[in-house]
Protein backbone atom coordinates (compact mmCIF):
# COMPACT_ATOMS: atom_id res chain seq x y z
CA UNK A 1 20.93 -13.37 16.53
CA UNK A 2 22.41 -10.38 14.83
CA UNK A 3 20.76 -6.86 15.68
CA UNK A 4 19.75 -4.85 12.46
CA UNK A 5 20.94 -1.40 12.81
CA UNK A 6 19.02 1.86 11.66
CA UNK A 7 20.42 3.60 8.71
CA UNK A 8 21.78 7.40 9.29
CA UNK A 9 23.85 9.45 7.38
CA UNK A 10 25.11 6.51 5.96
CA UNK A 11 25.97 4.46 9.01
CA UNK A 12 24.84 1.38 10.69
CA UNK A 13 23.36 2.71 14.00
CA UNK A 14 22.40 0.10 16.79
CA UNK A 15 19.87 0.76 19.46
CA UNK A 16 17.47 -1.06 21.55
CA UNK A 17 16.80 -4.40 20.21
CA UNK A 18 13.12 -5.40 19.27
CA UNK A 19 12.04 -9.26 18.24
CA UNK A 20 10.40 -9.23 14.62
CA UNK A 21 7.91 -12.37 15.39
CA UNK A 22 6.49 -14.51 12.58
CA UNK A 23 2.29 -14.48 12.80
CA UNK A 24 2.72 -18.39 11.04
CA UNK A 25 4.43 -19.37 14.32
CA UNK A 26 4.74 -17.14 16.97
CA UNK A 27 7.35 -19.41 18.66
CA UNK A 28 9.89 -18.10 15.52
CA UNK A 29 11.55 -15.01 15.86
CA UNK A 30 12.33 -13.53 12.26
CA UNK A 31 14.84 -11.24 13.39
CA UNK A 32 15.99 -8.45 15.83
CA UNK A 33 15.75 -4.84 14.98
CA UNK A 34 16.96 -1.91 16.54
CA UNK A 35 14.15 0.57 17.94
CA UNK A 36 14.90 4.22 16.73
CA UNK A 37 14.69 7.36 19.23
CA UNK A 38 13.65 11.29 18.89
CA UNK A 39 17.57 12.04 17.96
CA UNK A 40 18.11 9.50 15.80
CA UNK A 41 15.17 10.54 13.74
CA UNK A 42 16.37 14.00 14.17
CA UNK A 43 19.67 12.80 13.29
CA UNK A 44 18.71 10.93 9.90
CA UNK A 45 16.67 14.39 8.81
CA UNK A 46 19.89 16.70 9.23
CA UNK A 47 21.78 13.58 7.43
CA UNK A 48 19.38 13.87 4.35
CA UNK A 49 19.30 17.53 4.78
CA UNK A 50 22.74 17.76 4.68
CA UNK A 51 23.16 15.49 1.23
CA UNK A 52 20.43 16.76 -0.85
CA UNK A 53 22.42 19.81 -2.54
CA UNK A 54 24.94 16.87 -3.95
CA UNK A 55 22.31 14.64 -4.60
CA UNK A 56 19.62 16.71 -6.51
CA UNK A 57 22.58 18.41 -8.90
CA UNK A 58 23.47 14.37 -9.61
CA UNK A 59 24.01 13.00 -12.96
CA UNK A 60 20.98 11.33 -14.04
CA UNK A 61 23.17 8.02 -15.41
CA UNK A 62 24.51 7.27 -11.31
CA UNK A 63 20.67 7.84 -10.22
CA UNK A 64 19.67 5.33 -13.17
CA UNK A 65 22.84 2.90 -12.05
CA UNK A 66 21.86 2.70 -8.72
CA UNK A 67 18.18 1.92 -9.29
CA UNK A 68 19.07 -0.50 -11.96
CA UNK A 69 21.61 -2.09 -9.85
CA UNK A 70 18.86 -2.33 -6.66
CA UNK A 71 15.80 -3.96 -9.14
CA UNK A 72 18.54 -6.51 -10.59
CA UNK A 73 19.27 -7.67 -6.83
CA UNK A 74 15.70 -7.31 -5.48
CA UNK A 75 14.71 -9.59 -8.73
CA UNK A 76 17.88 -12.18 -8.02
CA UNK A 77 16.73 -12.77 -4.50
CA UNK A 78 13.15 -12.75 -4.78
CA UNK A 79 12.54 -15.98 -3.57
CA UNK A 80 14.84 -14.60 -0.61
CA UNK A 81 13.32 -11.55 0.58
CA UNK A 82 10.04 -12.78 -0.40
CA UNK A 83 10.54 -15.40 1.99
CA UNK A 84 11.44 -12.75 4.73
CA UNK A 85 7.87 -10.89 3.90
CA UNK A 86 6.11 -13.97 4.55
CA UNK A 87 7.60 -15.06 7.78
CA UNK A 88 6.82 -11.29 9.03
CA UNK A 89 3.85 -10.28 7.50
CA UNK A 90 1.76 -13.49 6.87
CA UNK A 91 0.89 -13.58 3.39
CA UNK A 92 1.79 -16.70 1.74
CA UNK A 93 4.84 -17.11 -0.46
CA UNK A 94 3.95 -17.00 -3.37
CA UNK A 95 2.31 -13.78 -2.58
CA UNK A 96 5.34 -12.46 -1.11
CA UNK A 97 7.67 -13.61 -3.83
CA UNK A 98 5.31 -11.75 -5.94
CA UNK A 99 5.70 -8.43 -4.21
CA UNK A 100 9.03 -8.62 -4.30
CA UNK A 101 9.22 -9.08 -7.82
CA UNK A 102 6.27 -6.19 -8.27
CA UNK A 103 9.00 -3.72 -6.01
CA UNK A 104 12.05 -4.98 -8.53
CA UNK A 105 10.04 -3.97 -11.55
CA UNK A 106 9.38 -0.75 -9.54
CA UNK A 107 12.70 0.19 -9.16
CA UNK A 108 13.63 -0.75 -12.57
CA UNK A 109 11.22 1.59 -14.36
CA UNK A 110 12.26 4.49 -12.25
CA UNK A 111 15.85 3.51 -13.31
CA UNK A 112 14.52 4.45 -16.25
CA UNK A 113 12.52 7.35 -15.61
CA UNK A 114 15.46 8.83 -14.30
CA UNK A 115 17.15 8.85 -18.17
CA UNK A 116 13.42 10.09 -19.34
CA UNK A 117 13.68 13.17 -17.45
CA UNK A 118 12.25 16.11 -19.61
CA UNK A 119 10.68 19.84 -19.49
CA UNK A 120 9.47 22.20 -21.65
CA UNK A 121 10.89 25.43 -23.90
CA UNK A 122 8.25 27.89 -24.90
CA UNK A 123 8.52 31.20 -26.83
CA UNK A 124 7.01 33.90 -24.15
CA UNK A 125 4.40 36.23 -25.78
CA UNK A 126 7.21 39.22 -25.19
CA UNK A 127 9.46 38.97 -28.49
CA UNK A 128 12.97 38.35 -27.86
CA UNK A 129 12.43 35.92 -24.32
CA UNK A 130 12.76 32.38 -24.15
CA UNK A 131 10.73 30.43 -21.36
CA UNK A 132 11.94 27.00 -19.72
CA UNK A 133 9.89 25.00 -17.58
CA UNK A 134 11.40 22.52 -16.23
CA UNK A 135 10.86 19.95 -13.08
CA UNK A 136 13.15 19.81 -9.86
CA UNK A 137 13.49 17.44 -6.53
CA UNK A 138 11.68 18.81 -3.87
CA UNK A 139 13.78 18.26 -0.79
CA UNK A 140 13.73 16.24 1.75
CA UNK A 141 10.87 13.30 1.80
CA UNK A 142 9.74 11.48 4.27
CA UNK A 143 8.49 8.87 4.11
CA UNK A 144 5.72 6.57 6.09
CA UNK A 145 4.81 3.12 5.27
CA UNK A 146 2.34 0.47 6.25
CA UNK A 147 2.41 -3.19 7.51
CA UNK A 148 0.21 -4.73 4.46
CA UNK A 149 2.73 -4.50 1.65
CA UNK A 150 6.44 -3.96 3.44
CA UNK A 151 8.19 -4.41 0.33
CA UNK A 152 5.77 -2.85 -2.40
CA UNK A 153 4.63 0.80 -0.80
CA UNK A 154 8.02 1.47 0.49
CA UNK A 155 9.31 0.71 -3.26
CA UNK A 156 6.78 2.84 -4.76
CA UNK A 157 8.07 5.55 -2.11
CA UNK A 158 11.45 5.32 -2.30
CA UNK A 159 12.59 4.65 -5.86
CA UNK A 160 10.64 8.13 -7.70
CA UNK A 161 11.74 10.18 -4.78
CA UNK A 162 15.46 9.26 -5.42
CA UNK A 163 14.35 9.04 -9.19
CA UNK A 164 13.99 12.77 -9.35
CA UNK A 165 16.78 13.94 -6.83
CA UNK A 166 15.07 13.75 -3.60
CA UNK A 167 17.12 12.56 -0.44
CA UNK A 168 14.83 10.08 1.83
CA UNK A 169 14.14 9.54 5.32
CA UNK A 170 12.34 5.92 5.84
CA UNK A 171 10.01 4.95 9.11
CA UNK A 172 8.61 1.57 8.07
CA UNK A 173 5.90 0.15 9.96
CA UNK A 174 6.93 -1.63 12.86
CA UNK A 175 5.66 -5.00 12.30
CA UNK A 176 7.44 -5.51 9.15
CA UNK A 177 10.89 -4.27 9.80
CA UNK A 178 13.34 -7.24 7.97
CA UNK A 179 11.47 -6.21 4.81
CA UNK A 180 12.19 -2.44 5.02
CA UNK A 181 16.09 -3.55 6.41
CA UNK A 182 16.54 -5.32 3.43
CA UNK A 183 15.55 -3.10 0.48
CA UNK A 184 17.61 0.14 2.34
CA UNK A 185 20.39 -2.54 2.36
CA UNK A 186 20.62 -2.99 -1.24
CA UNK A 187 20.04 0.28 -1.97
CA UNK A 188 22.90 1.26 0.44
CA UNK A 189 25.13 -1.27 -1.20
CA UNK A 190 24.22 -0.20 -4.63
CA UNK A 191 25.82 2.82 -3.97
CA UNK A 192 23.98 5.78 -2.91
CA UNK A 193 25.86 8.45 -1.65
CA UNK A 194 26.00 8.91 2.78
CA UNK A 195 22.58 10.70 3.92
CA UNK A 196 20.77 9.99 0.38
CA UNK A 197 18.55 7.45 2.42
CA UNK A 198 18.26 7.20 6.00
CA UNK A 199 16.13 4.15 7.79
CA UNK A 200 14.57 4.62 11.12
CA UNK A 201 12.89 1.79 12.65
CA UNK A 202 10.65 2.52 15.57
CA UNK A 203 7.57 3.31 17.28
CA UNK A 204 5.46 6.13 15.80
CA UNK A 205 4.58 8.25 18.66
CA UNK A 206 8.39 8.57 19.10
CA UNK A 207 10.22 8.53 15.46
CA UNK A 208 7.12 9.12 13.32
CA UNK A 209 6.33 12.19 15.57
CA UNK A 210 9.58 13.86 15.71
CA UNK A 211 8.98 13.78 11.66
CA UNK A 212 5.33 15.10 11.71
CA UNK A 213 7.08 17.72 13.57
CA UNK A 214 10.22 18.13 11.84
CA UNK A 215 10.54 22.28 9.64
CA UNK A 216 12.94 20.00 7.15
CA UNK A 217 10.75 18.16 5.49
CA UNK A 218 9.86 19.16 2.12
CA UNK A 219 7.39 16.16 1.47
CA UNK A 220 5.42 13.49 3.60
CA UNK A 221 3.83 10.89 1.64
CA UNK A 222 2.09 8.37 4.17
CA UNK A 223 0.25 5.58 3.57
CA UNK A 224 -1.77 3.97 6.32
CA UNK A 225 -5.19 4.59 8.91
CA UNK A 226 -7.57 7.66 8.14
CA UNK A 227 -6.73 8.93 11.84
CA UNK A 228 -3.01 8.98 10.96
CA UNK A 229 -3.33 10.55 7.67
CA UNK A 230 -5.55 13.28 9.30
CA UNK A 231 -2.40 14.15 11.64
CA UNK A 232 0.03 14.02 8.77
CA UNK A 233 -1.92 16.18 7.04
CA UNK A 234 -2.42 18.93 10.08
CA UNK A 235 1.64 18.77 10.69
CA UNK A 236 1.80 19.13 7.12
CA UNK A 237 -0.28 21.92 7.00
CA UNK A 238 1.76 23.96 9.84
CA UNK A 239 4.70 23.13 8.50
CA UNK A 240 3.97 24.54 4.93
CA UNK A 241 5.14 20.79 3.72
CA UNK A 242 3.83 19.15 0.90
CA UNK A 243 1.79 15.45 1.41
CA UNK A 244 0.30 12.94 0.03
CA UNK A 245 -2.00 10.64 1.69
CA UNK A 246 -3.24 6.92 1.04
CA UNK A 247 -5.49 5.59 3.75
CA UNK A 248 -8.65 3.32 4.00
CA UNK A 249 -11.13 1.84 1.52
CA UNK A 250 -14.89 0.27 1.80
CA UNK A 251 -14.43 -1.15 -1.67
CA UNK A 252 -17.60 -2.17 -3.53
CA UNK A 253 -18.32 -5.48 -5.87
CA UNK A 254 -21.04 -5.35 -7.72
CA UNK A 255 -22.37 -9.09 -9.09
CA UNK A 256 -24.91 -8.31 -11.72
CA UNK A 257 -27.70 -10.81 -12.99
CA UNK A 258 -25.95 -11.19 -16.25
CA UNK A 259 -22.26 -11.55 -14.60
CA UNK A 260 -20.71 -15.49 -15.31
CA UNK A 261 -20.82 -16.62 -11.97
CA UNK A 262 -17.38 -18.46 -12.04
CA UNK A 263 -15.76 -15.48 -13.17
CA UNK A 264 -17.59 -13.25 -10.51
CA UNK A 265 -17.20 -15.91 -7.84
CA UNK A 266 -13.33 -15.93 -8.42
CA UNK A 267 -13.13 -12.28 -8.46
CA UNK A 268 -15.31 -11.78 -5.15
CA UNK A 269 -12.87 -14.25 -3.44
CA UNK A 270 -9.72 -13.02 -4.33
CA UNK A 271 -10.81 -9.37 -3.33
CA UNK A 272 -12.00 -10.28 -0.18
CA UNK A 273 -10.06 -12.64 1.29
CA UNK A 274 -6.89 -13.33 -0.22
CA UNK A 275 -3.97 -11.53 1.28
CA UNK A 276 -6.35 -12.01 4.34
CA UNK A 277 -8.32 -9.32 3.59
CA UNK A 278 -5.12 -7.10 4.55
CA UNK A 279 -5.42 -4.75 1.37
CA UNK A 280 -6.61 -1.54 1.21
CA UNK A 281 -8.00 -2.69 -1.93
CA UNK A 282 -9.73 -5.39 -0.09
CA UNK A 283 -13.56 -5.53 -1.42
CA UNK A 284 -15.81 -6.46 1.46
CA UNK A 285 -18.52 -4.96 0.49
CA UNK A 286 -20.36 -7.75 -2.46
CA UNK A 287 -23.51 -5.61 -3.73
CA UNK A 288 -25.20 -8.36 -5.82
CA UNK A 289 -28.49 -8.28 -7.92
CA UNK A 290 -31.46 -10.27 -6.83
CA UNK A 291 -31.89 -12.40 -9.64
CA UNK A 292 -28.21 -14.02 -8.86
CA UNK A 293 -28.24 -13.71 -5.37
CA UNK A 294 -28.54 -16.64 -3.91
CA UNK A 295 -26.65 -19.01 -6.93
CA UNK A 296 -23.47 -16.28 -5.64
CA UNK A 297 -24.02 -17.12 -2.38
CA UNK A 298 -23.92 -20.47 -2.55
CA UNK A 299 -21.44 -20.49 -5.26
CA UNK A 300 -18.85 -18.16 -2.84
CA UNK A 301 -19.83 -20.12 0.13
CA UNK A 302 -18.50 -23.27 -1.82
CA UNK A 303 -15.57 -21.58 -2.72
CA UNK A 304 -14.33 -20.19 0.39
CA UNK A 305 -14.66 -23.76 2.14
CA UNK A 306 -12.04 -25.00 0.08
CA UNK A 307 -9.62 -22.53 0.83
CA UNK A 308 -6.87 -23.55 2.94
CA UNK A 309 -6.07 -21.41 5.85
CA UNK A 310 -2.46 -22.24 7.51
CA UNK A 311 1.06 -21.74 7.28
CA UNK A 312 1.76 -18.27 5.18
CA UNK A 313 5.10 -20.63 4.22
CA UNK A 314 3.45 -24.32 3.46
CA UNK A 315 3.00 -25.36 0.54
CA UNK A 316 -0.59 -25.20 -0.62
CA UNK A 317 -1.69 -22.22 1.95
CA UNK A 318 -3.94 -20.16 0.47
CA UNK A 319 -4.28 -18.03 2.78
CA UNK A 320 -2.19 -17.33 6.08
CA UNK A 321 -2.83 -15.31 9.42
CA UNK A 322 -4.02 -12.53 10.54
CA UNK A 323 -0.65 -10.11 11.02
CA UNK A 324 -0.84 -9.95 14.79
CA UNK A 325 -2.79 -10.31 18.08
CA UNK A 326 -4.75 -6.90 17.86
CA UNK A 327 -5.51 -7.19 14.22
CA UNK A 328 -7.15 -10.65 15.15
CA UNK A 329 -9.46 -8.93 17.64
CA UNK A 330 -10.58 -6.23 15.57
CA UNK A 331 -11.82 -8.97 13.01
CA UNK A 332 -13.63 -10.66 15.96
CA UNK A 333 -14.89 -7.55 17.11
CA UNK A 334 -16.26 -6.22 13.94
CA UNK A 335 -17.74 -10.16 13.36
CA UNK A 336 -19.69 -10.01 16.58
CA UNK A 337 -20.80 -6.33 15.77
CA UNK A 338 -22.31 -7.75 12.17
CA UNK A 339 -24.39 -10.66 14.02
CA UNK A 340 -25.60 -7.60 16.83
CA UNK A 341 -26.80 -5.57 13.40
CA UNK A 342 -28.74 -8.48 12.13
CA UNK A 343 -26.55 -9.91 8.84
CA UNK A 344 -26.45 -13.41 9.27
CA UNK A 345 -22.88 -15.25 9.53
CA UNK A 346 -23.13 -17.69 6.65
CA UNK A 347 -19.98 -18.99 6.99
CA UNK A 348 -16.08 -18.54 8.81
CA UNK A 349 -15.23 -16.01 11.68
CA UNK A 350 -13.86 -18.55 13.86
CA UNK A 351 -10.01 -18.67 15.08
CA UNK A 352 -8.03 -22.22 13.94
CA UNK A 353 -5.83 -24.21 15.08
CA UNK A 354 -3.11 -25.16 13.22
CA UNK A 355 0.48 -27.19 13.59
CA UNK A 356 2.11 -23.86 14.63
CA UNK A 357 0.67 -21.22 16.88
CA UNK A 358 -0.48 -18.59 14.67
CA UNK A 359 -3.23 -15.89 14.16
CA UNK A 360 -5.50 -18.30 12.11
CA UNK A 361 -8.88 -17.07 11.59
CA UNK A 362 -11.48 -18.56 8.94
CA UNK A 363 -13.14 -16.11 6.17
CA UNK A 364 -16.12 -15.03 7.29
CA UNK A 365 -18.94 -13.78 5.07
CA UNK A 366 -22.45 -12.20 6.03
CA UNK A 367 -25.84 -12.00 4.40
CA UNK A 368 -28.63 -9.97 4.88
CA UNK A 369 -26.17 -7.02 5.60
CA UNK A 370 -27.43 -3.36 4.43
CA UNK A 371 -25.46 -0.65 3.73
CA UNK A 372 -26.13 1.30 6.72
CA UNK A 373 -24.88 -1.49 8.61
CA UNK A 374 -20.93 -0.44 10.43
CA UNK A 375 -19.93 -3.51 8.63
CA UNK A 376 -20.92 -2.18 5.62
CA UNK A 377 -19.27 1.45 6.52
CA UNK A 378 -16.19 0.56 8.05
CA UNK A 379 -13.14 -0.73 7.02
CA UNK A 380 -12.40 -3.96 8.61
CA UNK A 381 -9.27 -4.90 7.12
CA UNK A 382 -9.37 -8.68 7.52
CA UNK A 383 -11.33 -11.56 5.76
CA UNK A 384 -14.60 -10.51 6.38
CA UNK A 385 -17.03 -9.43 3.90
CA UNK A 386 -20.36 -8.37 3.35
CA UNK A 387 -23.32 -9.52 0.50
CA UNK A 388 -25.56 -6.63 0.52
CA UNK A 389 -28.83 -7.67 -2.13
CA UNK A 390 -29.98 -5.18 -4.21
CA UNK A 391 -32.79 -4.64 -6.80
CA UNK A 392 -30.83 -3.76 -10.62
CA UNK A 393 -27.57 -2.15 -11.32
CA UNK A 394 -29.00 1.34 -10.68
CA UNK A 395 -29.56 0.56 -6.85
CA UNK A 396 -26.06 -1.57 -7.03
CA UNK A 397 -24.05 1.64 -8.36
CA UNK A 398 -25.93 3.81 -5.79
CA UNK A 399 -25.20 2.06 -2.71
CA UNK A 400 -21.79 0.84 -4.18
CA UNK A 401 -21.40 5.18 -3.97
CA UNK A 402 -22.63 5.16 -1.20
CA UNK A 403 -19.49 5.38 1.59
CA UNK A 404 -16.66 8.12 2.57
CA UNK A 405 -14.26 6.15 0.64
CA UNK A 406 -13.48 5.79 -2.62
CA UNK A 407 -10.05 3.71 -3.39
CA UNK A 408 -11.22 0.67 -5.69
CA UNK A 409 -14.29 -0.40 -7.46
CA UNK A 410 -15.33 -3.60 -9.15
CA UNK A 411 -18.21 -4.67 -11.24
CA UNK A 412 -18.91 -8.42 -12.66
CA UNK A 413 -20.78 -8.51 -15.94
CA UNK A 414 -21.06 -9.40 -19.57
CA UNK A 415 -23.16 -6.21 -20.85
CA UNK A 416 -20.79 -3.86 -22.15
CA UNK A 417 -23.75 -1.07 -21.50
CA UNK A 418 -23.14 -1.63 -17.61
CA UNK A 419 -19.60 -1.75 -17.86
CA UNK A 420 -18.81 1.30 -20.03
CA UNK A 421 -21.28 3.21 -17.42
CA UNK A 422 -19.98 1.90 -14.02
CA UNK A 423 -16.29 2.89 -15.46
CA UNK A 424 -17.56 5.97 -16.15
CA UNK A 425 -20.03 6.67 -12.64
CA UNK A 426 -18.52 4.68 -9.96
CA UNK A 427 -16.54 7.18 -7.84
CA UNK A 428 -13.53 5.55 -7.35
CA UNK A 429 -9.84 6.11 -8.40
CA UNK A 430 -9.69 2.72 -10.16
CA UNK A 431 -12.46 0.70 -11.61
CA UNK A 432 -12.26 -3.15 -12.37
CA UNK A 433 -14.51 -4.74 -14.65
CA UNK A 434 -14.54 -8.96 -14.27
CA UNK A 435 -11.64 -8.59 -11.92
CA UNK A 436 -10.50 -8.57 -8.57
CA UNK A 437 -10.30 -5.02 -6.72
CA UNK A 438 -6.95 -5.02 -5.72
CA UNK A 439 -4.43 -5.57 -7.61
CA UNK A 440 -2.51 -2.63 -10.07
CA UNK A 441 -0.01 -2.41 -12.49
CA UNK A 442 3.23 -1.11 -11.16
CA UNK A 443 3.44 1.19 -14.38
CA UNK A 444 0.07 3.51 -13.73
CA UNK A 445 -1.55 5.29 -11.39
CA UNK A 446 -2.55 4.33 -7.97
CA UNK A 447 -4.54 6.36 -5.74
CA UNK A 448 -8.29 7.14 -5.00
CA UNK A 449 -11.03 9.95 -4.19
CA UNK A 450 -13.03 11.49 -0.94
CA UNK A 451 -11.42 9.43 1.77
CA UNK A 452 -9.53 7.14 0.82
CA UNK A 453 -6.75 9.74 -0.89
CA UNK A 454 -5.47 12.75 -0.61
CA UNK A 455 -2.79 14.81 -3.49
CA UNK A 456 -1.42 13.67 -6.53
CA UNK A 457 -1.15 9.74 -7.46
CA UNK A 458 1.54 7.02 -6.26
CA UNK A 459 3.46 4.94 -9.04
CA UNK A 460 4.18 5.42 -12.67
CA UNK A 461 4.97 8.40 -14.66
CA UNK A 462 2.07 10.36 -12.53
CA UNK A 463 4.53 10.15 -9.39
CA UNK A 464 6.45 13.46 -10.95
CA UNK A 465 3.94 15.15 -9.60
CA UNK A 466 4.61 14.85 -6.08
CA UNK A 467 8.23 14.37 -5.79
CA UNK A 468 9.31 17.48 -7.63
CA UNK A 469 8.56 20.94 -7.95
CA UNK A 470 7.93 23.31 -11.14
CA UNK A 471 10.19 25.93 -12.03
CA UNK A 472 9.68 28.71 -14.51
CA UNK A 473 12.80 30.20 -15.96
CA UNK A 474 13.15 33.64 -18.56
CA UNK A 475 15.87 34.39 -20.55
CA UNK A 476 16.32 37.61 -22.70
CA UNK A 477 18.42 36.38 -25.54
């Protein structure tokens, strides 16, 4: 089996070979990637270094070629690389297939961001001066990705930071590294000049580290745990270095008496389980109104037992494994810590068997949990969730409130009353109303409050914001 090499300075550099393994069938191995060091990290930082005086003075019709040229190949071969997702991160295929094709549109609008590139001329209040203001690449960007999405995040990354004249140094996650091997491939191929984009593949208290450390980073935008963010944002902080931080969510649903159940049932599933519960959109926490309570219940309950749990690759899976070994027993371990608090286990939380040996576990769903419950406060990130019963949408949007994060929020009604004021009060950086939690456009905003976010927003025209700089300029004519 062919080693994948690291990308630095625009070279193809091998290293110690790591087994990708597929959680559907732990008996496959997807590929074999080489493990980064310290100096090769280092090495990929001078490379971008080195190639972002060419690259941020480039013409903005090669930045918009090269993008264009990447999203046209990404979209050709999504069945492809969506393929490759599954078999490494679990989801089924036709949720990887539709990653892929949510990273192709990616690059393609930042293809053309890169031709909608604009600033500002003012008259100063001094007669006889002119005043530009104008936007410019901020350096060198690393950049930090997570397991969940290995094609998506890294897209949303990547393509504004070249966008905007910004060289790139990559450390994907190191479950997921055929995903992240085969987007810097096309890019490479598509033409980007040596040391524009660098990949490092490897562990993170060796690679990641050396760039937490690193003077010559302009930028570090990170998604992934709270604990991680916290020590990107102290490096950042030493290092003068601007970042941007997207970590964990406790997202809330709120089921309200008037809510269509089938629409609210639907929406409750797909937010907490599909994807198995792997999002950081995830809702687990289902804050429903008395007076529906226990027709939701039932109705969920229902739903989830005719969900299919298997292959991520099989036709018909709904949803596939748990990503890997330790992921599995945090699931467990926050399961058994719900039944110590006193929420009753309704249904799911037990591992399956299945044709291939995998990291099968069943949706599990509690009752009776409270808010205060660690359940309730913690993010779990697997396909468990929580039914908390409350008395009328005022004590639903207060507990809903009530965490450290603040990512996603969702609400099921038909009273446009509720929903115009739970848009308006739930503290969140995006609301859904009759809709699943996760899941964004790739053309706006994504990003949330207290916890779960930190600095400007990710995607869309809002990304400007981190990946360049402002400069004022005076001219006396």
């Amino acid at each position: 089996m062919a080693l994948h090499h690291n990308l630095i300075g625009g070279e193809w550099v091998g290293g110690e070979a790591v087994a990708n393994i597929n959680p559907s069938d732990t008996n496959e191995v997807v590929g074999e990637f080489a493990r980064g060091t310290a100096q090769d990290m280092k090495d990929a930082i001078a490379a971008a270094k080195a190639a972002f005086p060419a690259w941020s003075r480039s013409g903005i019709m090669e930045r918009h070629a090269i993008l264009k040229k990447a999203a046209e190949e990404i979209m050709v071969r999504k069945d492809e690389l969506g393929a490759i997702l599954s078999r490494e991160e679990g989801k089924t295929l036709p949720e990887g297939i539709g990653e892929t094709i949510r990273a192709a549109q990616i690059f393609d609008f930042f293809a053309g961001e890169a031709l909608r590139l604009t600033g500002e001329t003012v008259p100063s209040v001094r007669p006889g001066i002119g005043v530009e203001i104008n936007r410019e690449p901020l350096g060198v960007i690393g950049v930090i990705t997570p397991w969940n999405f290995p094609i998506a995040i890294p897209a949303w990354k990547i393509a504004p930071a070249l966008c905007y004249g910004n060289t790139v140094v990559f450390k994907p996650a190191d479950l997921v590294p055929a995903s992240a091997w085969a987007i810097v491939d096309i890019l490479h191929r598509a033409g980007l000049p040596k040391g524009v984009l660098n990949l490092v593949m490897g562990k993170g208290s060796v690679v990641g580290q050396v760039m937490l450390d690193s003077p010559d980073l302009s930028g570090l935008t990170f998604t992934g745990s709270t604990g991680t963010g916290k020590r990107v944002a102290l490096s950042s902080i030493e290092h003068n270095r601007k970042y941007q931080l997207e970590m964990g969510g406790k997202n809330p649903f709120v089921v309200l008496d008037d809510a269509d159940l089938n629409v609210a049932v639907e929406a409750a599933a797909n937010s907490a389980f599909f994807a198995t519960g792997q999002r950081c959109t995830a809702s687990s926490r289902l804050i429903v109104t008395e007076g529906i309570h226990d027709k939701f219940v039932a109705a969920l309950t229902e739903r989830i037992s005719g969900l299919n749990i298997d292959h991520a690759m099989k036709p018909g899976t709904h949803i596939g494994p748990v990503v890997d070994p330790g992921q599995l027993k945090q699931d467990e371990d926050y399961i058994a810590i719900g039944k110590q608090e006193g929420a009753k286990l309704v249904t799911g939380g037990e591992r399956l068997e299945r044709e291939t040996p995998g990291f099968y576990l069943k949706p599990a769903l509690f009752t009776e949990a409270t808010n205060q419950m660690r359940i309730s406060r913690e993010e779990i990130f697997g396909p468990v969730a929580s039914v908390i019963r409350v008395k009328n949408y005022d004590e639903a949007l207060a507990v809903a409130n009530d965490t450290p994060f603040g990512l996603s929020s969702g609400i099921a009604t038909t009273s446009l009353k509720h929903a115009t004021h739970f848009k308006r009060n739930a503290e969140a950086g995006m609301v859904m109303v009759n809709l699943p939690t996760a899941g964004v456009d790739f053309h706006v905003p994504f990003g949330g409050r207290k916890a779960s976010s930190f600095g400007s927003r990710e995607q869309g025209k809002y990304a400007n914001e981190f990946f360049t700089t402002v400069k004022t300029a005076y001219t006396l004519a």
